[in-house]
PDB file of N, CA and C in Angstrom:
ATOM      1  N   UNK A   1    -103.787  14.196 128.071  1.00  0.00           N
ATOM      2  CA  UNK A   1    -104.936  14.928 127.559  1.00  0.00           C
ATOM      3  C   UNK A   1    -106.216  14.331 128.138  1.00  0.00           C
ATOM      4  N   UNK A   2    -107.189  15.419 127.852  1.00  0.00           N
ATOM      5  CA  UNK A   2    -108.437  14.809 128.878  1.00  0.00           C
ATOM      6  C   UNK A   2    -108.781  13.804 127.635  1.00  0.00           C
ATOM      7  N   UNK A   3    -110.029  12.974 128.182  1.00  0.00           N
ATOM      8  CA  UNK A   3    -111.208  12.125 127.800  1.00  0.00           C
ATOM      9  C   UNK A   3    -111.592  13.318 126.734  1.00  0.00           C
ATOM     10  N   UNK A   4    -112.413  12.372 125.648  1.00  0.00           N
ATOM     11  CA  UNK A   4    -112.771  12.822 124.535  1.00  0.00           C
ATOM     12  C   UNK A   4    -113.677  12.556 123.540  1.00  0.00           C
ATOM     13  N   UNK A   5    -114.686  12.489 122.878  1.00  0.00           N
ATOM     14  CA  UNK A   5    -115.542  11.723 121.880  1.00  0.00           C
ATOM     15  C   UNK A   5    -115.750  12.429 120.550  1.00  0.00           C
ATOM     16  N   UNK A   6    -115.795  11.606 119.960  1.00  0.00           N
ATOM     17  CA  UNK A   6    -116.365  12.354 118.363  1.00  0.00           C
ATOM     18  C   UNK A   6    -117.442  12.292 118.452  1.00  0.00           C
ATOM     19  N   UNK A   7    -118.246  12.961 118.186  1.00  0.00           N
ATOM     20  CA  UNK A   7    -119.884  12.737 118.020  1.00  0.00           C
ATOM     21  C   UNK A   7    -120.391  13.496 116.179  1.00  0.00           C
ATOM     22  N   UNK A   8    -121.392  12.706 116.060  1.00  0.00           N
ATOM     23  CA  UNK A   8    -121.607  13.099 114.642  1.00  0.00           C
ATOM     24  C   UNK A   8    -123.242  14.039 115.314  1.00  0.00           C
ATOM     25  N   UNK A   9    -123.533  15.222 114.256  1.00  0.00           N
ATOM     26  CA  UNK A   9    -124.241  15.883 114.039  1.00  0.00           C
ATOM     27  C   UNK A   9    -125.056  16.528 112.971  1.00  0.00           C
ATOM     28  N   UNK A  10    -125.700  16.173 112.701  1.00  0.00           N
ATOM     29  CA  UNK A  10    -126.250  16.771 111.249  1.00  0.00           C
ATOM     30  C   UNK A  10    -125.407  15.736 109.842  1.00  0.00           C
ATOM     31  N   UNK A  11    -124.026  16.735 109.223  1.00  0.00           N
ATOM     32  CA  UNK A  11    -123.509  16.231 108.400  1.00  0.00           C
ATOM     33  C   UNK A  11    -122.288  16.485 109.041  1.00  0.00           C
ATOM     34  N   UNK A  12    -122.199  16.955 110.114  1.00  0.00           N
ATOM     35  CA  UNK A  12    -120.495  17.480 110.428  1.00  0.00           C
ATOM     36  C   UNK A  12    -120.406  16.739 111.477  1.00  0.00           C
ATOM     37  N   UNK A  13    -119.121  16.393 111.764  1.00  0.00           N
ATOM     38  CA  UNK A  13    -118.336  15.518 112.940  1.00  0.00           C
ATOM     39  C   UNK A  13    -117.722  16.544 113.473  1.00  0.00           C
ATOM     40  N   UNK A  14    -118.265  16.634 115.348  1.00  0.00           N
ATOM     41  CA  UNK A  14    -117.233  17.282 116.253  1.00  0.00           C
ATOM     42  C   UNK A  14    -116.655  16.507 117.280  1.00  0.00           C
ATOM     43  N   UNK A  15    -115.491  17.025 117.783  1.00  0.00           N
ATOM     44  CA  UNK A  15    -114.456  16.848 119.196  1.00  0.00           C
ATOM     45  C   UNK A  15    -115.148  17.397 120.153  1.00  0.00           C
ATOM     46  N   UNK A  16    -115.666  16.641 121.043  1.00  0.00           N
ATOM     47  CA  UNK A  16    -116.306  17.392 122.413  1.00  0.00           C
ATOM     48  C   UNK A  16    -115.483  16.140 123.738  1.00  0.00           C
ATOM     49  N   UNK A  17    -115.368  17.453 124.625  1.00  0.00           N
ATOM     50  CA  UNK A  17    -114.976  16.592 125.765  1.00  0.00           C
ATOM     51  C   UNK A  17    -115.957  17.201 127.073  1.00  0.00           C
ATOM     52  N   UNK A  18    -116.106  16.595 127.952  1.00  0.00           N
ATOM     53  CA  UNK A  18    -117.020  16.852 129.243  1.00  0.00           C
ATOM     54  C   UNK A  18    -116.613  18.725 129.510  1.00  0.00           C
ATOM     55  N   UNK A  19    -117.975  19.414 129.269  1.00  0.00           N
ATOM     56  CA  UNK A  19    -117.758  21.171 129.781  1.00  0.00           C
ATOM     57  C   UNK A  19    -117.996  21.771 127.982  1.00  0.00           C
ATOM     58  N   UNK A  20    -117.383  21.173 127.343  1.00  0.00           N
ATOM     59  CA  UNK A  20    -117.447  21.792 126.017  1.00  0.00           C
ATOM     60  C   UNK A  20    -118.583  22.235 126.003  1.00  0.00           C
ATOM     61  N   UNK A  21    -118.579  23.157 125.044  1.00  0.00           N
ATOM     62  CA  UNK A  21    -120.154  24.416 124.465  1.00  0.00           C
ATOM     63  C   UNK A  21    -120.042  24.140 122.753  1.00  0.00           C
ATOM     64  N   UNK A  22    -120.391  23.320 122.261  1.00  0.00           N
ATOM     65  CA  UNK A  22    -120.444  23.049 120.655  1.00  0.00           C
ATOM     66  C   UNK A  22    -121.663  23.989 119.785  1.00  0.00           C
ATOM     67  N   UNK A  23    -121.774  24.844 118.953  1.00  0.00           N
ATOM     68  CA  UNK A  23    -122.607  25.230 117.744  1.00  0.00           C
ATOM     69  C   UNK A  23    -122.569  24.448 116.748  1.00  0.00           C
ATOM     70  N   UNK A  24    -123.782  23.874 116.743  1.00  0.00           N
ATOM     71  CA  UNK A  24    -124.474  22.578 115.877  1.00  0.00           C
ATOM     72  C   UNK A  24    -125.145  23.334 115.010  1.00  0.00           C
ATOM     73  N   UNK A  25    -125.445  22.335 113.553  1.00  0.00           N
ATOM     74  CA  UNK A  25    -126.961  22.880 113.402  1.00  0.00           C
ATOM     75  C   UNK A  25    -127.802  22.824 114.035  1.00  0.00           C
ATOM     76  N   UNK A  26    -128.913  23.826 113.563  1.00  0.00           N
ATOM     77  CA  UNK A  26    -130.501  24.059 114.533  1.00  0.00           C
ATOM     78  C   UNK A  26    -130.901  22.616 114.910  1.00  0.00           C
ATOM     79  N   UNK A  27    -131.150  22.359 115.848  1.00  0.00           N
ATOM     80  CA  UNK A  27    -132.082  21.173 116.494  1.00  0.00           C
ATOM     81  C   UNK A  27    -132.904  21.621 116.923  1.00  0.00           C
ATOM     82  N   UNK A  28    -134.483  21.100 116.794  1.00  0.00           N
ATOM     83  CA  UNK A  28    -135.733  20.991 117.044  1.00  0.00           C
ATOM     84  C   UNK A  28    -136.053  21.075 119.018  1.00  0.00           C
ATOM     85  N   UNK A  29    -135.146  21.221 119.808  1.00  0.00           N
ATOM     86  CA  UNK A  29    -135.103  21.058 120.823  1.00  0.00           C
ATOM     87  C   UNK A  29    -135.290  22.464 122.042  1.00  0.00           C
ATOM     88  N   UNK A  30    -136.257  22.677 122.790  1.00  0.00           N
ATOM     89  CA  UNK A  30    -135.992  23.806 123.555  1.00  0.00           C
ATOM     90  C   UNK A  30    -135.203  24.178 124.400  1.00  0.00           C
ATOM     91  N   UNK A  31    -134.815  25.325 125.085  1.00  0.00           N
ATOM     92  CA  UNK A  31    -133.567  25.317 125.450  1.00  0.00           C
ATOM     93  C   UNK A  31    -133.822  24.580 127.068  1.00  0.00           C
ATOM     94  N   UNK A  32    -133.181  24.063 127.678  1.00  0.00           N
ATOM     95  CA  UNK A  32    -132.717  23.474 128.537  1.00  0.00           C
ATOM     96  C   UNK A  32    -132.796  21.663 128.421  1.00  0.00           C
ATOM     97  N   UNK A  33    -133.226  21.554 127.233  1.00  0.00           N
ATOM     98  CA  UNK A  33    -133.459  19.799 127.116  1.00  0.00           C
ATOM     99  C   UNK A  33    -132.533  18.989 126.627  1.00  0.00           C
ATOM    100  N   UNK A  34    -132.648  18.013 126.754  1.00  0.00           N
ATOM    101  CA  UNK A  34    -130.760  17.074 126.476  1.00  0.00           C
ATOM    102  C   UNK A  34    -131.103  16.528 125.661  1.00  0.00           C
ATOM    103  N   UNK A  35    -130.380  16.504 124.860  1.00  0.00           N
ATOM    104  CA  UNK A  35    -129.572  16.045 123.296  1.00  0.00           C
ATOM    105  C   UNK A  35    -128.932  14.806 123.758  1.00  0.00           C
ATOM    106  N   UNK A  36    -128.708  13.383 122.991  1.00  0.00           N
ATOM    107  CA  UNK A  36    -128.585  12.265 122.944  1.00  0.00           C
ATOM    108  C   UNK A  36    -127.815  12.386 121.138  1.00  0.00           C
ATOM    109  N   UNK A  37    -126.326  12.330 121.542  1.00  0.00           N
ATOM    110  CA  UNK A  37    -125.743  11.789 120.093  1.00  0.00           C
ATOM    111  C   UNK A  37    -124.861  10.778 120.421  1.00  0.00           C
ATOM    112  N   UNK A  38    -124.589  10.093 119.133  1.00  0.00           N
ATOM    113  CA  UNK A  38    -123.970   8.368 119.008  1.00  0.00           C
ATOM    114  C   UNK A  38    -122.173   9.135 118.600  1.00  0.00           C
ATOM    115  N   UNK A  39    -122.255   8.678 119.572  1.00  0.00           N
ATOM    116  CA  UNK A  39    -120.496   8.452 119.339  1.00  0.00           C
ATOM    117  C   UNK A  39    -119.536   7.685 118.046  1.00  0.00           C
ATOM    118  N   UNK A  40    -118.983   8.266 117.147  1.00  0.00           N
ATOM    119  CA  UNK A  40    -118.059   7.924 115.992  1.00  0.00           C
ATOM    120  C   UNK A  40    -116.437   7.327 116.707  1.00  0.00           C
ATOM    121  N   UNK A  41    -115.919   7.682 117.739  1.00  0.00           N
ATOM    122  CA  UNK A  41    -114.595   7.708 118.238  1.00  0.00           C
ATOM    123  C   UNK A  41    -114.709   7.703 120.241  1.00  0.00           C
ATOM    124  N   UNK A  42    -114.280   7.286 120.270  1.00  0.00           N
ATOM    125  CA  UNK A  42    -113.831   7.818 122.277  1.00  0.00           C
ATOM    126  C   UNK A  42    -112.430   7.500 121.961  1.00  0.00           C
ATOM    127  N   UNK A  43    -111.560   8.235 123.106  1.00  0.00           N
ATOM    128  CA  UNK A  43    -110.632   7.612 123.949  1.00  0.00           C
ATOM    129  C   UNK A  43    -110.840   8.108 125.571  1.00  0.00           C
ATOM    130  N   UNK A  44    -110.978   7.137 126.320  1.00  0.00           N
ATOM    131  CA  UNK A  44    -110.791   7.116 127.989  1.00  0.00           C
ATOM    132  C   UNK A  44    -109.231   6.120 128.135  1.00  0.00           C
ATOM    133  N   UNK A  45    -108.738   7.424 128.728  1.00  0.00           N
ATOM    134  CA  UNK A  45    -107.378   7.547 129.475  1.00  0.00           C
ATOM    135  C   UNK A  45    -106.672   7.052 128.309  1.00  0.00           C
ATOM    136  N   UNK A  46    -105.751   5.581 127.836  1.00  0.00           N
ATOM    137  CA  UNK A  46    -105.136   5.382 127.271  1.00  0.00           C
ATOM    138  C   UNK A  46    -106.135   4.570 125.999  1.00  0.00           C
ATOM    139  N   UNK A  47    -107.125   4.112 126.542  1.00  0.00           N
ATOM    140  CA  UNK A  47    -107.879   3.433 125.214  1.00  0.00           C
ATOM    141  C   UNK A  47    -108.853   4.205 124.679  1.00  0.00           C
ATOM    142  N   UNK A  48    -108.671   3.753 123.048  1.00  0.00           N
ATOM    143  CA  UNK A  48    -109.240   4.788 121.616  1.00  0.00           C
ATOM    144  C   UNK A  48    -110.108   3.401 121.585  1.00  0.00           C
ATOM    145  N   UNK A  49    -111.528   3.998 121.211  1.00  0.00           N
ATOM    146  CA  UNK A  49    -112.320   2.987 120.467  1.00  0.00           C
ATOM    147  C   UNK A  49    -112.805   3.863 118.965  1.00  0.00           C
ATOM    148  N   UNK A  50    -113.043   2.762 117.745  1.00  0.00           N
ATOM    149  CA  UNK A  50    -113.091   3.422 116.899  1.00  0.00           C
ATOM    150  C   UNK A  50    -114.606   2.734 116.616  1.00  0.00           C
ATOM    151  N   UNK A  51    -115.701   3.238 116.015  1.00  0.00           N
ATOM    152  CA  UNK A  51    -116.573   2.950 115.522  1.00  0.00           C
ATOM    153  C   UNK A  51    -116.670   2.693 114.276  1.00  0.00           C
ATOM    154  N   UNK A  52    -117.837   1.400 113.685  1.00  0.00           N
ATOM    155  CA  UNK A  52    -117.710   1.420 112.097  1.00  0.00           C
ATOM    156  C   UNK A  52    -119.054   1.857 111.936  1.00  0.00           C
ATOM    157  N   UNK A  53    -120.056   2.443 111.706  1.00  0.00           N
ATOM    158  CA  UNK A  53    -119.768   4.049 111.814  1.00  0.00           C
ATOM    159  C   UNK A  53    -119.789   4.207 113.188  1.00  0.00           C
ATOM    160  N   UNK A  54    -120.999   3.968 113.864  1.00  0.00           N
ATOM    161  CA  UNK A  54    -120.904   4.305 115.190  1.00  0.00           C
ATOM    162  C   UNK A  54    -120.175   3.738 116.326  1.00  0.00           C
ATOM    163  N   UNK A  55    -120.229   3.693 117.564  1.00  0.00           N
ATOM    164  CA  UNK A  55    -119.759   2.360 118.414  1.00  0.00           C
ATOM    165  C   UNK A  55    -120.953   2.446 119.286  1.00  0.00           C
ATOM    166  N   UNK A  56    -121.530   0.917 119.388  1.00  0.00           N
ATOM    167  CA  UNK A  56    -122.714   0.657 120.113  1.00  0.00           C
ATOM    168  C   UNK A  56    -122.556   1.068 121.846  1.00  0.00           C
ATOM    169  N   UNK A  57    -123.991   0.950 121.946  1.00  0.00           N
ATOM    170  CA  UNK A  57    -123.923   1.527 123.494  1.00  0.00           C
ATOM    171  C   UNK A  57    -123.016   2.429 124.098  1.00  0.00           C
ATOM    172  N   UNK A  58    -122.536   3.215 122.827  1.00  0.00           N
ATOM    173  CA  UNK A  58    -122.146   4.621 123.595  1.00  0.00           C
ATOM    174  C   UNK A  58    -122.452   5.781 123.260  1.00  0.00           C
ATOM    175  N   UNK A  59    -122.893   7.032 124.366  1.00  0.00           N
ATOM    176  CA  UNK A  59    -123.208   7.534 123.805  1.00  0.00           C
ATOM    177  C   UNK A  59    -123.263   9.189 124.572  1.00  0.00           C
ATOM    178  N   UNK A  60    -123.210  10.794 123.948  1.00  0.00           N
ATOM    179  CA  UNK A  60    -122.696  11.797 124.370  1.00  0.00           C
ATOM    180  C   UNK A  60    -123.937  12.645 124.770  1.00  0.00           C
ATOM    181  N   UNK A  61    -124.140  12.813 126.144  1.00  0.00           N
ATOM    182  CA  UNK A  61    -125.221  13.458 126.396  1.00  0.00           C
ATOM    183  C   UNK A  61    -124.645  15.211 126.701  1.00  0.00           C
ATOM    184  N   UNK A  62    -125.603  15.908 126.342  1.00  0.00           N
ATOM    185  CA  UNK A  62    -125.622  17.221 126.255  1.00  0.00           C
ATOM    186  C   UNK A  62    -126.799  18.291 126.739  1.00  0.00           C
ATOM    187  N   UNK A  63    -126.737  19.073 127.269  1.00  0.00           N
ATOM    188  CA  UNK A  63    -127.849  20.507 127.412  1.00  0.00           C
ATOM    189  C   UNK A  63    -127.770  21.247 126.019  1.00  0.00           C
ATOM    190  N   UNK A  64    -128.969  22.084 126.085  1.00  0.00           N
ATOM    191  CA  UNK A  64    -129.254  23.117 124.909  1.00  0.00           C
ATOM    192  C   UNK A  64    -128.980  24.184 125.814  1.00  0.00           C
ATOM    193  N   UNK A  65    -127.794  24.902 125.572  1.00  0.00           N
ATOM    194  CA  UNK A  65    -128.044  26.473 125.993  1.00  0.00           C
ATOM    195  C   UNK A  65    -128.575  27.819 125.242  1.00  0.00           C
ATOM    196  N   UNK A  66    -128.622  27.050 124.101  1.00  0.00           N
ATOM    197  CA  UNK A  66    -129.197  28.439 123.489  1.00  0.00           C
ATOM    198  C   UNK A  66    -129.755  27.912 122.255  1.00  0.00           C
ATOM    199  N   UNK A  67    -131.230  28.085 121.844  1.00  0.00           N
ATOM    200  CA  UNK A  67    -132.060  27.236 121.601  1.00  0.00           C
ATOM    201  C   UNK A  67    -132.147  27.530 119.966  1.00  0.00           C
ATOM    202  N   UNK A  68    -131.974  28.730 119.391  1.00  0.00           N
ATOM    203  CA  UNK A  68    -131.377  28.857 118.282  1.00  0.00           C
ATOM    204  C   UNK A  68    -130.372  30.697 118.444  1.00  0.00           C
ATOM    205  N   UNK A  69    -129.671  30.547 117.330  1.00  0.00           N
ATOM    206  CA  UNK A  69    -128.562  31.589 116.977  1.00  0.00           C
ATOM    207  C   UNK A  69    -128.689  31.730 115.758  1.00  0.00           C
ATOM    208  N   UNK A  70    -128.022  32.737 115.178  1.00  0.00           N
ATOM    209  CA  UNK A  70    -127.296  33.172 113.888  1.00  0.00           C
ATOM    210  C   UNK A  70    -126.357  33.266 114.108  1.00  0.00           C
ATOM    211  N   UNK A  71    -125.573  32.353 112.622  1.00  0.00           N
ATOM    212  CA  UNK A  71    -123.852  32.488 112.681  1.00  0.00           C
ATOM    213  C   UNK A  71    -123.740  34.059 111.783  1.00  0.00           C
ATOM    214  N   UNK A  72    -122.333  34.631 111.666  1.00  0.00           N
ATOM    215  CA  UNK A  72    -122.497  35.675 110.720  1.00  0.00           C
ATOM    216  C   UNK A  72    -122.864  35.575 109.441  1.00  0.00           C
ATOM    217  N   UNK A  73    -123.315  36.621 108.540  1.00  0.00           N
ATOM    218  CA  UNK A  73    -123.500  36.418 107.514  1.00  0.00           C
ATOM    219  C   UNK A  73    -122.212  36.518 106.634  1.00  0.00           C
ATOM    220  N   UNK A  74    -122.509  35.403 105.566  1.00  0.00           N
ATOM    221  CA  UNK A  74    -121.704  34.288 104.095  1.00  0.00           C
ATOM    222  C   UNK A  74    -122.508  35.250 102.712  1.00  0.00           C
ATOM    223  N   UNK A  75    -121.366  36.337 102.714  1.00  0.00           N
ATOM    224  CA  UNK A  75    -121.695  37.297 101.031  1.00  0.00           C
ATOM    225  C   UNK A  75    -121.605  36.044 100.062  1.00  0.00           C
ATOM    226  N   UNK A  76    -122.761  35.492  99.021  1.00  0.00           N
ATOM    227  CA  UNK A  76    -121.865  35.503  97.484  1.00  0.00           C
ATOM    228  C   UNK A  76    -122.255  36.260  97.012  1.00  0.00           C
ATOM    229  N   UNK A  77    -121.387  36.518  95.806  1.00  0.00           N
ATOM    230  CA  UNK A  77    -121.226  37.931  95.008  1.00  0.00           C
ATOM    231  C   UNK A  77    -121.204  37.393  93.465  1.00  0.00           C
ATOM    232  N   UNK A  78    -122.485  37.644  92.565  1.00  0.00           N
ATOM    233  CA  UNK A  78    -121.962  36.780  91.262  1.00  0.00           C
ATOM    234  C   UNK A  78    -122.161  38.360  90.126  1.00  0.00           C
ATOM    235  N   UNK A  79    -121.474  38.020  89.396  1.00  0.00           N
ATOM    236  CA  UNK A  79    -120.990  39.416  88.367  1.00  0.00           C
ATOM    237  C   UNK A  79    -120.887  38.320  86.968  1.00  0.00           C
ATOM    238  N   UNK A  80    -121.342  39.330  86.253  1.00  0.00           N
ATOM    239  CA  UNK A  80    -120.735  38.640  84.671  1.00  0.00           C
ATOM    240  C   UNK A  80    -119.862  39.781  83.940  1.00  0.00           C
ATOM    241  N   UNK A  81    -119.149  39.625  83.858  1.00  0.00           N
ATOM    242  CA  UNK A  81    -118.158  40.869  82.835  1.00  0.00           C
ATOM    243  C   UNK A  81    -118.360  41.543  81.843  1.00  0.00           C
ATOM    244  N   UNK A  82    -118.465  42.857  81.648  1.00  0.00           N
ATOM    245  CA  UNK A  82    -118.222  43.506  80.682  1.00  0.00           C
ATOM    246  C   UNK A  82    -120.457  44.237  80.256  1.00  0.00           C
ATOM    247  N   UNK A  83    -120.963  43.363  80.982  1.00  0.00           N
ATOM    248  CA  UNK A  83    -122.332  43.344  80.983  1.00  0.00           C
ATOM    249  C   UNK A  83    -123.368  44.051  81.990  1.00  0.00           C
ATOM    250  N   UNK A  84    -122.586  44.488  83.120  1.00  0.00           N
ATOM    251  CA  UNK A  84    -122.991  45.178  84.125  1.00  0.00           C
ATOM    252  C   UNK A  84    -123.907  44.830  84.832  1.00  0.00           C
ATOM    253  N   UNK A  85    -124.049  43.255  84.915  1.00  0.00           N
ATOM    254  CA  UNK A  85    -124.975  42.278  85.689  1.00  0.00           C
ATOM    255  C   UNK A  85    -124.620  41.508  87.069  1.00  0.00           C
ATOM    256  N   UNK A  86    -125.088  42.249  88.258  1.00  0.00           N
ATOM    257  CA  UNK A  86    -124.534  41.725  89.396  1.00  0.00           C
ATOM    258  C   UNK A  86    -125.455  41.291  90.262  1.00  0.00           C
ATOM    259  N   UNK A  87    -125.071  40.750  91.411  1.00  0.00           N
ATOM    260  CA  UNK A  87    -125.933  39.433  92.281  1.00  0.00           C
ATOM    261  C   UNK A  87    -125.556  39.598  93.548  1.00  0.00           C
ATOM    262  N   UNK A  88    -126.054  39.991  94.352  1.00  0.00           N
ATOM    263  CA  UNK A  88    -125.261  39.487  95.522  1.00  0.00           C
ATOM    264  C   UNK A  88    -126.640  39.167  96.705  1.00  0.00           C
ATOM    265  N   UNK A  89    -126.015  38.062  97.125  1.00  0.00           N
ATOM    266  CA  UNK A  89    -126.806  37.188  98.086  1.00  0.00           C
ATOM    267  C   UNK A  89    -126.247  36.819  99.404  1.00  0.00           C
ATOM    268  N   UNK A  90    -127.441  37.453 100.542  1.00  0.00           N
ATOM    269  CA  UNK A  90    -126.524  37.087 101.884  1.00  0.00           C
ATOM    270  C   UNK A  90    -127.286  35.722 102.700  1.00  0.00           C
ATOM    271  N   UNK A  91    -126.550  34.746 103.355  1.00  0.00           N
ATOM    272  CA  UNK A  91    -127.205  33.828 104.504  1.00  0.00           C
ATOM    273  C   UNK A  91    -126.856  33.711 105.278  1.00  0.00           C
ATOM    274  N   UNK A  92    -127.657  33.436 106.271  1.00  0.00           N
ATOM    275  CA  UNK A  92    -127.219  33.494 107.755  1.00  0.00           C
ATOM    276  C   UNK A  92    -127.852  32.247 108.568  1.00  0.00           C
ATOM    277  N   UNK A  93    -126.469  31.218 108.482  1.00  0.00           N
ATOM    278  CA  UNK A  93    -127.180  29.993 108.867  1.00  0.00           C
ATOM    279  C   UNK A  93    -127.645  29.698 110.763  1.00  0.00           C
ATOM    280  N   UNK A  94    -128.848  29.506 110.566  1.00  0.00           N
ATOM    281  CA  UNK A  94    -129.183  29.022 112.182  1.00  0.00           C
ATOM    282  C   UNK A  94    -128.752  27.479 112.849  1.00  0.00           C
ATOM    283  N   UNK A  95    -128.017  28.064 113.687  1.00  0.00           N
ATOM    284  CA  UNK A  95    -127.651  27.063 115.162  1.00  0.00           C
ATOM    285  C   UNK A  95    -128.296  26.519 116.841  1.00  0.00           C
ATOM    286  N   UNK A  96    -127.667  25.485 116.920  1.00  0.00           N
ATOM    287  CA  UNK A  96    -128.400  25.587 118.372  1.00  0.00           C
ATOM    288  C   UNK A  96    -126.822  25.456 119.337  1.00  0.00           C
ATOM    289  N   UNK A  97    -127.162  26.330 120.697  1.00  0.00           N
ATOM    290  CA  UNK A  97    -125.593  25.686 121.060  1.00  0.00           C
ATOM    291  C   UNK A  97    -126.062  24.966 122.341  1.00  0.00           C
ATOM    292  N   UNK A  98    -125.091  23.750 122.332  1.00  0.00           N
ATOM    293  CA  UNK A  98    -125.217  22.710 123.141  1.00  0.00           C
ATOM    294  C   UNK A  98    -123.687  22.393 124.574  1.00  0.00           C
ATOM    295  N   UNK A  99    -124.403  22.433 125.753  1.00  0.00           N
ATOM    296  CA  UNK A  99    -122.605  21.795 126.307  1.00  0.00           C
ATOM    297  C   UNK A  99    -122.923  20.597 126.955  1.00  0.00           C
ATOM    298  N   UNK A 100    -121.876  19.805 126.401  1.00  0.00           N
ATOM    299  CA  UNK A 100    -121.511  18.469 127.026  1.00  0.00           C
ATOM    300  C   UNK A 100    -121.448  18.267 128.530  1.00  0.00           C
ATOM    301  N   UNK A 101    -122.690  17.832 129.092  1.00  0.00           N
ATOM    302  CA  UNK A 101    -122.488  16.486 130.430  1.00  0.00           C
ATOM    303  C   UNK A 101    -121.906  16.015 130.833  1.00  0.00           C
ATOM    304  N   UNK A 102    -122.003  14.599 129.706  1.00  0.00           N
ATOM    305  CA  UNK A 102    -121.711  13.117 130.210  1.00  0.00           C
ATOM    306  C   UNK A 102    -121.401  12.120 128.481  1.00  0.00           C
ATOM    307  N   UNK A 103    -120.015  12.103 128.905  1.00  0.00           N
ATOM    308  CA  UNK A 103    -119.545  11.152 127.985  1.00  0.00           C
ATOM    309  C   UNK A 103    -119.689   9.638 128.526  1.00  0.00           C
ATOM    310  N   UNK A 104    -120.786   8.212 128.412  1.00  0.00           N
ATOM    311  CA  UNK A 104    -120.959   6.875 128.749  1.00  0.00           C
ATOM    312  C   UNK A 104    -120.464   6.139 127.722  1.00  0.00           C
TER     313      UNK A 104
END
């Protein structure tokens, strides 16, 4: 299997390897500028390094290809029974999408 890194983002941890196209949350960043995240995990070729949280001096560089998005919209639907009281609320969370460089 190829080379690989965990990288942390926001609150969520992704799998990116060199070419990947990841949807992050929105970052503050315009589109063509590189993103700098700290690595949680690598493995190159047969060796895994594990980070406690991070692992120093390494780290996953990336492009912005698309500077923000909308994911689809997330219905909730709230009802109370028998009362004919209903709710419904839509969101549509914004992203930025990013592809991986250079795993150092």
């Amino acid at each position: 299997m190829n080379d690989y890194a965990v990288i942390i983002s926001g609150s969520k941890q992704y799998k990116v390897s060199i070419g990947d196209t990841i949807k992050t949350e929105k970052l503050n960043i315009e589109k063509g500028g590189e993103v700098i995240f700290s690595a949680s995990m690598t493995k190159k070729g047969d060796a895994i390094t594990i980070g406690s949280p991070i692992i120093e001096n390494t780290n996953v560089k990336g492009i912005v290809v698309k500077e923000e998005g909308k994911a689809k919209k997330v219905i909730a639907f709230k009802m109370k029974r028998r009362k004919g009281e209903r709710k419904r609320i839509g969101h549509r969370q914004r992203f930025s999408e990013i592809k991986i460089t250079e795993i150092s």
